[in-house]
N, C-alpha and C. Protein backbone atom coordinates (compact mmCIF):
# COMPACT_ATOMS: atom_id res chain seq x y z
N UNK A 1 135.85 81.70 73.81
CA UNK A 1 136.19 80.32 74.12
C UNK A 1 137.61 80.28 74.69
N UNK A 2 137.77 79.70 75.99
CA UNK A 2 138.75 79.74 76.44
C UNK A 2 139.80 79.05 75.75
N UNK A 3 141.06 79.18 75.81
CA UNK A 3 142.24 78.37 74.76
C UNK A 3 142.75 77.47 75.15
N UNK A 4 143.00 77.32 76.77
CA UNK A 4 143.00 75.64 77.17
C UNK A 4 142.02 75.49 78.20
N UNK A 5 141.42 74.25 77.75
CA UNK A 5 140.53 73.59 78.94
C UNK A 5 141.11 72.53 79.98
N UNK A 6 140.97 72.65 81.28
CA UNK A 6 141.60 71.73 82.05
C UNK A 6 140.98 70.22 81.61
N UNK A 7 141.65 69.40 81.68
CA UNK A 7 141.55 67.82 81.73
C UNK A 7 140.58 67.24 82.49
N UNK A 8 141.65 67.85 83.49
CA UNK A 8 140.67 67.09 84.94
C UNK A 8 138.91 67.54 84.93
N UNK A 9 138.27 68.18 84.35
CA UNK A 9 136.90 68.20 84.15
C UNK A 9 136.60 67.79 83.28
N UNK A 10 136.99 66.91 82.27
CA UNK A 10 136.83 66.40 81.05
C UNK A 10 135.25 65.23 81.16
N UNK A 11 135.48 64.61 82.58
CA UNK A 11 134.64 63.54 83.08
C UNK A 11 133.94 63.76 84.02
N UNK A 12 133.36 65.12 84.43
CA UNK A 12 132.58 65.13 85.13
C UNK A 12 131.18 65.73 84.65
N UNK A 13 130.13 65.79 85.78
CA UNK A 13 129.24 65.81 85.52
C UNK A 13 128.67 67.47 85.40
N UNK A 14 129.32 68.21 86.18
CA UNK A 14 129.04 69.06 85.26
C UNK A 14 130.44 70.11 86.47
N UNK A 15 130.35 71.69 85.83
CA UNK A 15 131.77 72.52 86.65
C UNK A 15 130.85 73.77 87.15
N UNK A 16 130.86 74.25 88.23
CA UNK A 16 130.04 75.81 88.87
C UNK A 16 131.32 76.49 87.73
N UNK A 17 131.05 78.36 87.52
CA UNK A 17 131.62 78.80 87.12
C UNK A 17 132.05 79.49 88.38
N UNK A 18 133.51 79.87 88.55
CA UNK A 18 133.91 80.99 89.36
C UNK A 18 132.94 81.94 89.70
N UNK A 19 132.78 82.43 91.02
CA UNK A 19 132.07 83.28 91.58
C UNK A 19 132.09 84.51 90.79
N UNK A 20 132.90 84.90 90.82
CA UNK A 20 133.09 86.56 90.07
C UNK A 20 132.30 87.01 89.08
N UNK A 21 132.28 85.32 87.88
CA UNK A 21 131.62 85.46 86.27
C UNK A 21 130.16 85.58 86.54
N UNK A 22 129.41 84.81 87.93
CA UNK A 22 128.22 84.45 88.34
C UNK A 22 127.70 85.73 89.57
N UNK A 23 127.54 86.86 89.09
CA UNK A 23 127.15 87.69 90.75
C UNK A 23 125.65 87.11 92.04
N UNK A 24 124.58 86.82 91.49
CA UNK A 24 123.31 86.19 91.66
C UNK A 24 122.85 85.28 90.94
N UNK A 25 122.16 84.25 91.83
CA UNK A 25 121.41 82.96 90.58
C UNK A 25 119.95 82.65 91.53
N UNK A 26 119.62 83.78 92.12
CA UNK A 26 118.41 83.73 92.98
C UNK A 26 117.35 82.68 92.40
N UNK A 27 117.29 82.86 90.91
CA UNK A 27 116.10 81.99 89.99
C UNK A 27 116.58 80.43 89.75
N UNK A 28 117.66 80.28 90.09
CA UNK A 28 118.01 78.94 89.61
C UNK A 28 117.16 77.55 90.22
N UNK A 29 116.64 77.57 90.62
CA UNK A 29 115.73 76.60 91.65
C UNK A 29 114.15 77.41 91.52
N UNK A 30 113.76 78.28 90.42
CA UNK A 30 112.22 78.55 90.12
C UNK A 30 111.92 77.76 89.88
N UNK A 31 111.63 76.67 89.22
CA UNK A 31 111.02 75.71 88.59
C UNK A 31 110.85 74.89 89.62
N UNK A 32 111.06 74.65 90.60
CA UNK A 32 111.26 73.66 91.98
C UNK A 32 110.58 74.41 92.68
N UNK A 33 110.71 75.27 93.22
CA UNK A 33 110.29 76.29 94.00
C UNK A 33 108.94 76.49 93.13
N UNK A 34 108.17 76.70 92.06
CA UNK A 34 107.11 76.50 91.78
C UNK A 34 105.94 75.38 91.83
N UNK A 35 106.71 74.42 91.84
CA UNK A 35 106.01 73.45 91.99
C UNK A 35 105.84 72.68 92.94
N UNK A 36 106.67 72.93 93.97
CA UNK A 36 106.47 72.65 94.85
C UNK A 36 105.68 73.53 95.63
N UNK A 37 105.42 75.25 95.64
CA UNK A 37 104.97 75.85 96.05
C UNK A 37 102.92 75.50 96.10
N UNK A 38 103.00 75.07 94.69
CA UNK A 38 101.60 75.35 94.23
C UNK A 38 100.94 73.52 94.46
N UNK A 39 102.00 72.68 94.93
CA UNK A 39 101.68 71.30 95.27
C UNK A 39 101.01 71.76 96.70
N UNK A 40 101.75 72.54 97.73
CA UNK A 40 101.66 72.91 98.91
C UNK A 40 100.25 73.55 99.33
N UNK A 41 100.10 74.27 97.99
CA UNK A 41 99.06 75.62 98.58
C UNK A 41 97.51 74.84 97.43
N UNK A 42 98.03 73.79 96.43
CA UNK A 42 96.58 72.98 96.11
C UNK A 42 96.52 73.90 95.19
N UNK A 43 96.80 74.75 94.10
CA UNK A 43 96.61 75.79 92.95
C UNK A 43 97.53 74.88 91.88
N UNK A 44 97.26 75.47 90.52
CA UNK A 44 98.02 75.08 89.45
C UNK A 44 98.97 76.34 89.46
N UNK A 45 100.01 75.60 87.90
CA UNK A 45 101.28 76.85 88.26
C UNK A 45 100.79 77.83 86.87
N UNK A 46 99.72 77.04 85.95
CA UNK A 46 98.97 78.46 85.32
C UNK A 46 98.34 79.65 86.71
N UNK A 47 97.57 79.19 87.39
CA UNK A 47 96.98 80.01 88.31
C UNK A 47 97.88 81.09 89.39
N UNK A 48 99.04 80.60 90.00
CA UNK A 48 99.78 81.02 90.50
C UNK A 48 100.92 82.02 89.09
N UNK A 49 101.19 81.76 88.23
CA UNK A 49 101.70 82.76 87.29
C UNK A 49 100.97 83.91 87.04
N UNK A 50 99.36 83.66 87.10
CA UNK A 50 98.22 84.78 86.52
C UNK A 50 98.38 85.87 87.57
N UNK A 51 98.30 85.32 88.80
CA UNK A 51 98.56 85.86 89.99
C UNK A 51 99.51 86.94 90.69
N UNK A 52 100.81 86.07 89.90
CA UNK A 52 102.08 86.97 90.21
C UNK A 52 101.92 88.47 88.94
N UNK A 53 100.98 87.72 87.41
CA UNK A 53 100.83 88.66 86.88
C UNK A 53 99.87 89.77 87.42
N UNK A 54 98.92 89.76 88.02
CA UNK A 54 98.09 90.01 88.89
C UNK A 54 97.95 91.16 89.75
N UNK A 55 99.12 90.89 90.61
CA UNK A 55 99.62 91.53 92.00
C UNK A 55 99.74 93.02 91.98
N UNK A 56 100.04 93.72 91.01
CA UNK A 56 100.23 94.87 90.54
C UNK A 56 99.30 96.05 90.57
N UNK A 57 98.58 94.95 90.10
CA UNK A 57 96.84 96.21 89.89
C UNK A 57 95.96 95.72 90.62
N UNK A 58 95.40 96.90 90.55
CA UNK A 58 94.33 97.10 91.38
C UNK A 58 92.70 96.48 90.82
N UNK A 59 93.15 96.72 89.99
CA UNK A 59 91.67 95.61 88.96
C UNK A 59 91.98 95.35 87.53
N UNK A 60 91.19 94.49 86.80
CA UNK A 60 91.67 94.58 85.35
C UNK A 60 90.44 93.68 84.82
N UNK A 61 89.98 94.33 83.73
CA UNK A 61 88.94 93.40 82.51
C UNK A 61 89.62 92.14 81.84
N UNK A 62 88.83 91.33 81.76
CA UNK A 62 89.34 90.27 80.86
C UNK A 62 90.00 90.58 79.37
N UNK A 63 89.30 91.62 79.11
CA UNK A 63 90.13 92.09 76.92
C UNK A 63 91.93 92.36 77.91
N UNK A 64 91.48 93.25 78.50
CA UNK A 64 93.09 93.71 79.04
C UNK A 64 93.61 92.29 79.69
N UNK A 65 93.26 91.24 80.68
CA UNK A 65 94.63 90.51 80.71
C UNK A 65 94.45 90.00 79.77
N UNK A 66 94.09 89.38 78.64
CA UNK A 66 94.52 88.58 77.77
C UNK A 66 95.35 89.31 76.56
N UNK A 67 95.02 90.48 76.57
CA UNK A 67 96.08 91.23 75.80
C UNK A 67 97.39 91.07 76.51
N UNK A 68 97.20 91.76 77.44
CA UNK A 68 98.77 92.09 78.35
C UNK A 68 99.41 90.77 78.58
N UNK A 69 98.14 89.34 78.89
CA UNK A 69 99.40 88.32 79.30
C UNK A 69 99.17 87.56 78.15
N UNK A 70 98.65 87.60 77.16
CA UNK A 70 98.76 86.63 75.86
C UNK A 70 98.07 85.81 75.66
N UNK A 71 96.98 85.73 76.25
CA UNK A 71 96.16 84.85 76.25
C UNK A 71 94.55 85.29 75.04
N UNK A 72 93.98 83.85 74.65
CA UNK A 72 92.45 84.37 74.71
C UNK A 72 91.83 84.90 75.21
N UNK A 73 90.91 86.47 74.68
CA UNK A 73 90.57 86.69 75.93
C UNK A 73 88.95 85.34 76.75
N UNK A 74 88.58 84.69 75.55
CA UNK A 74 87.48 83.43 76.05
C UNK A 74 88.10 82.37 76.84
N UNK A 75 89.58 82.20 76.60
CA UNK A 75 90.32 81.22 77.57
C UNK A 75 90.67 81.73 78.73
N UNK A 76 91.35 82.82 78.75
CA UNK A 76 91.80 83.33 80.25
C UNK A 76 90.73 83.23 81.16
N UNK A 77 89.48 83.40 80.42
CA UNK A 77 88.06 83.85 81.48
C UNK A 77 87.90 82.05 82.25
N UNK A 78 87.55 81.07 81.11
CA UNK A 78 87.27 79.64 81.68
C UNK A 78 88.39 79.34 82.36
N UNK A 79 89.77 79.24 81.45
CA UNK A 79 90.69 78.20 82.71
C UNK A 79 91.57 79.07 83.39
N UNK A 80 91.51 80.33 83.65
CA UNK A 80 92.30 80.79 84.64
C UNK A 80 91.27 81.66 85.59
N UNK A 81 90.54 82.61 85.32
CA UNK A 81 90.22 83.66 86.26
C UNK A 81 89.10 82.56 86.74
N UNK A 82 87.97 82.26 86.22
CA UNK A 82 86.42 81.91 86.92
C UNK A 82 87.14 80.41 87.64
N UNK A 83 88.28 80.37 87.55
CA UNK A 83 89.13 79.21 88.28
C UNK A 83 89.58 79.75 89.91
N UNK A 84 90.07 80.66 89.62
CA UNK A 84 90.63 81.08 90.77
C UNK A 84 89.66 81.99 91.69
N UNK A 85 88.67 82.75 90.87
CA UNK A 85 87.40 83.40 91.25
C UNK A 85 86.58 82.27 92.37
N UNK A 86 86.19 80.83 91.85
CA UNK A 86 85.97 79.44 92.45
C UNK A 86 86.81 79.44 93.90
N UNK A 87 87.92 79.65 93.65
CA UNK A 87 88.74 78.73 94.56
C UNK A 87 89.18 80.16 95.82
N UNK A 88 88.73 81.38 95.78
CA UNK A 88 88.09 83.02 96.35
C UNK A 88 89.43 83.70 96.23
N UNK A 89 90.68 83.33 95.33
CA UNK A 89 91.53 84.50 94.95
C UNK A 89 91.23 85.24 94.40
N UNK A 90 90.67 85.51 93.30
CA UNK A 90 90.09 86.68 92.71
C UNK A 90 88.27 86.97 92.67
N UNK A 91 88.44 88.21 92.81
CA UNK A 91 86.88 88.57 93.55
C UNK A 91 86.29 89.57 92.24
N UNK A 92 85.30 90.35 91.73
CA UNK A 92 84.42 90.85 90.82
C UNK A 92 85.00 92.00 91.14
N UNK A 93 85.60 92.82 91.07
CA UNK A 93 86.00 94.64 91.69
C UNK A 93 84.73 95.27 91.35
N UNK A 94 83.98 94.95 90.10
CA UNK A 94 83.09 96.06 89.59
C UNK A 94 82.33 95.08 88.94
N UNK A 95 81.19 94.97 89.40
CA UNK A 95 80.18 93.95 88.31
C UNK A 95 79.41 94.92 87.56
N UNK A 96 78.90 93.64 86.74
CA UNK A 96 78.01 93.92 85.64
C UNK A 96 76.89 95.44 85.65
N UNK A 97 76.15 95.25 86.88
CA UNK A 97 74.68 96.48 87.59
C UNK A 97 75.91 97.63 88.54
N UNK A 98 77.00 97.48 88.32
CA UNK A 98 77.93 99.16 89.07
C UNK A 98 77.24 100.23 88.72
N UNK A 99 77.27 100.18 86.89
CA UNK A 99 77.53 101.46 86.12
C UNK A 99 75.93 101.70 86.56
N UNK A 100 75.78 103.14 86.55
CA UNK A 100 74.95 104.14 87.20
C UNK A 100 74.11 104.44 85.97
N UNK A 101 72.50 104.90 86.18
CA UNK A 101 71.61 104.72 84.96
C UNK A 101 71.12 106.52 84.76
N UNK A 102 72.70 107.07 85.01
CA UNK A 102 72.49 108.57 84.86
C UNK A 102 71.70 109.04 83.52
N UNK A 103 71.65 110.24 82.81
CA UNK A 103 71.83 110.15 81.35
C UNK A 103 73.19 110.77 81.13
N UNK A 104 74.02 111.53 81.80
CA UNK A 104 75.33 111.74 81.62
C UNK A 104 76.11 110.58 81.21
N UNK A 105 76.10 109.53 81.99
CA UNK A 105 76.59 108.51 81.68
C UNK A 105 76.57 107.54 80.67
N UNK A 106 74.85 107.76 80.16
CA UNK A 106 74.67 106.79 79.30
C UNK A 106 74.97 108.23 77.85
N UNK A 107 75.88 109.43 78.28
CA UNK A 107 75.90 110.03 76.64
C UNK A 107 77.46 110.15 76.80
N UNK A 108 78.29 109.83 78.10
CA UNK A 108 79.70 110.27 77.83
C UNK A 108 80.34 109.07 77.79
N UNK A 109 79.72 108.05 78.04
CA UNK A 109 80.20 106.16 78.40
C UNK A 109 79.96 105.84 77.51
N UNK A 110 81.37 105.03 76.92
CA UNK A 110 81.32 103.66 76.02
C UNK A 110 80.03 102.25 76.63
N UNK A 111 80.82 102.79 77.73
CA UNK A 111 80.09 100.92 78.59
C UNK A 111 78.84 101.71 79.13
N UNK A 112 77.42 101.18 78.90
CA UNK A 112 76.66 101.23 79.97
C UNK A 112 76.15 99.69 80.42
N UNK A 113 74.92 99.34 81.53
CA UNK A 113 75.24 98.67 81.77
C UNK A 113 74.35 97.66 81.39
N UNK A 114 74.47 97.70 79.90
CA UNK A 114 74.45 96.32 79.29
C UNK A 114 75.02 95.68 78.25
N UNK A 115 76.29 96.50 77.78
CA UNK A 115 77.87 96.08 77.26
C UNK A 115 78.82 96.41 78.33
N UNK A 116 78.61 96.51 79.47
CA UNK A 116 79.48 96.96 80.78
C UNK A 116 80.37 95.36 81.10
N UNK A 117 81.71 95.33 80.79
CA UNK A 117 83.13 94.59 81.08
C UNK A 117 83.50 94.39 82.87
N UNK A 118 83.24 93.38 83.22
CA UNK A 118 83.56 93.11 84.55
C UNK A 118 84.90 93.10 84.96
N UNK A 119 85.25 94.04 86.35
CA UNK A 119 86.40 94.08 86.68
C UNK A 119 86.52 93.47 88.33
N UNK A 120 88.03 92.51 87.48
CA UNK A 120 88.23 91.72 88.51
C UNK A 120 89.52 91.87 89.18
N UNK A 121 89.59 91.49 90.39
CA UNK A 121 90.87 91.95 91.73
C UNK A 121 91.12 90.66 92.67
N UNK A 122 92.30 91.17 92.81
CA UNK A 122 93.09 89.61 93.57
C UNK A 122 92.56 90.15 95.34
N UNK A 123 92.05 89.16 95.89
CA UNK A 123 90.98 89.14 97.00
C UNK A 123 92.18 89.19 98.25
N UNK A 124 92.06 89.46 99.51
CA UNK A 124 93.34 89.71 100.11
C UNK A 124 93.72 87.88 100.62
N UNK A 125 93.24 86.92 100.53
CA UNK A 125 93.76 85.63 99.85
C UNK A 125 94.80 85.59 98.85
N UNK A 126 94.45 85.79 97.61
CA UNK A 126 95.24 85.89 96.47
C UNK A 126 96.37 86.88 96.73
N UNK A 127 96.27 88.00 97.49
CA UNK A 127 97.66 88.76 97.37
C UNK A 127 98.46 87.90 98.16
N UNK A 128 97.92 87.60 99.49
CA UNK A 128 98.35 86.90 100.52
C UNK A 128 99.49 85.69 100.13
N UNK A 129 98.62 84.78 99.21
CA UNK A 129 99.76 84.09 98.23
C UNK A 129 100.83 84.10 97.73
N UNK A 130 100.66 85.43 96.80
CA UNK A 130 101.56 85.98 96.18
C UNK A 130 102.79 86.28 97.02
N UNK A 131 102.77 86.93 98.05
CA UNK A 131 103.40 87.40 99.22
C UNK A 131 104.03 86.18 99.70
N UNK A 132 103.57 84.99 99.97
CA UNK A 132 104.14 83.94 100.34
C UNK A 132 105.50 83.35 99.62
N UNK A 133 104.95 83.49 97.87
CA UNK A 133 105.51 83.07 97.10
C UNK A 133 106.88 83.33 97.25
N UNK A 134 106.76 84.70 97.08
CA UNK A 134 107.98 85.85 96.72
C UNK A 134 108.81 85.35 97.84
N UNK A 135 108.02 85.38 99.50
CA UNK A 135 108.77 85.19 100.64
C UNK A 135 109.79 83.58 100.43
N UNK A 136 109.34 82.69 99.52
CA UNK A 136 110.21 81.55 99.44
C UNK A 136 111.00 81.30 98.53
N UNK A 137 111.45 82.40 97.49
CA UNK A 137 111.96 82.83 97.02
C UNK A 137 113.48 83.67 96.90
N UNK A 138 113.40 84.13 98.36
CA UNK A 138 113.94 85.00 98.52
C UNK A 138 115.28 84.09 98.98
N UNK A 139 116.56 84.73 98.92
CA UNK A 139 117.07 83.40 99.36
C UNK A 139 117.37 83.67 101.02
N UNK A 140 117.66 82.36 101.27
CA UNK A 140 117.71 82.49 102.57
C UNK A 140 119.54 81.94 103.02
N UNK A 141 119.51 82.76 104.18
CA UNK A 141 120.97 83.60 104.64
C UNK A 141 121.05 82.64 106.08
């Protein structure tokens, strides 16, 4: 805590800190920049968060995102993925009839294919987004 405070800011509304203490504040305007983003593009900012969580991989089961992003895995499925699946950001990577009706398969596989976990992928729409996002984000010079 500093030991004297100037006066003259006593009545205002608010003080920037010196540059030096502050190096980047790239995020300071996320919350604006989100919502306005996802007003623009007609998505919610659950859907567009799943997304950015998303972007990374190459596919993923519903048990895994709802582990990894915290969710139910019975909720993530209704109000986020079969949402955005609807609206053609995310597409099936691997359905239900993939898995192969070898007998290798059905003696070295957990999953065959009728406990077989659907894997789902951000459609080149949905990355496309994402990409947008980041691009308005970025600050501009």
């Amino acid at each position: 805590m500093p030991a004297k405070k100037p006066k003259g800011k006593m009545f205002r509304e608010f003080s920037k800190l010196n540059q030096r203490y502050v190096k980047n504040n790239h995020l300071k305007y996320l919350r604006k920049s989100v919502n306005d983003f996802c007003l623009k593009n007609d998505i919610f900012e659950k859907e567009l968060m799943f997304m950015l969580w998303a972007y990374d991989l190459e596919f993923w089961t519903l048990s895994y995102a709802a582990k990894d992003y915290g969710y139910s895995p019975k909720k993530i499925g209704e109000r986020i993925v079969y949402e955005l699946v609807n609206g053609g950001y995310v597409y099936k990577y691997f359905d239900k009839l993939t898995p192969s009706d070898t007998y290798e398969d059905h003696l070295f596989r957990d999953e065959t294919k009728f406990n077989y976990r659907v894997r789902y992928a951000l459609t080149q729409k949905g990355r496309l987004l994402v990409q947008r996002f980041y691009k308005e984000l970025e600050p501009q010079e």
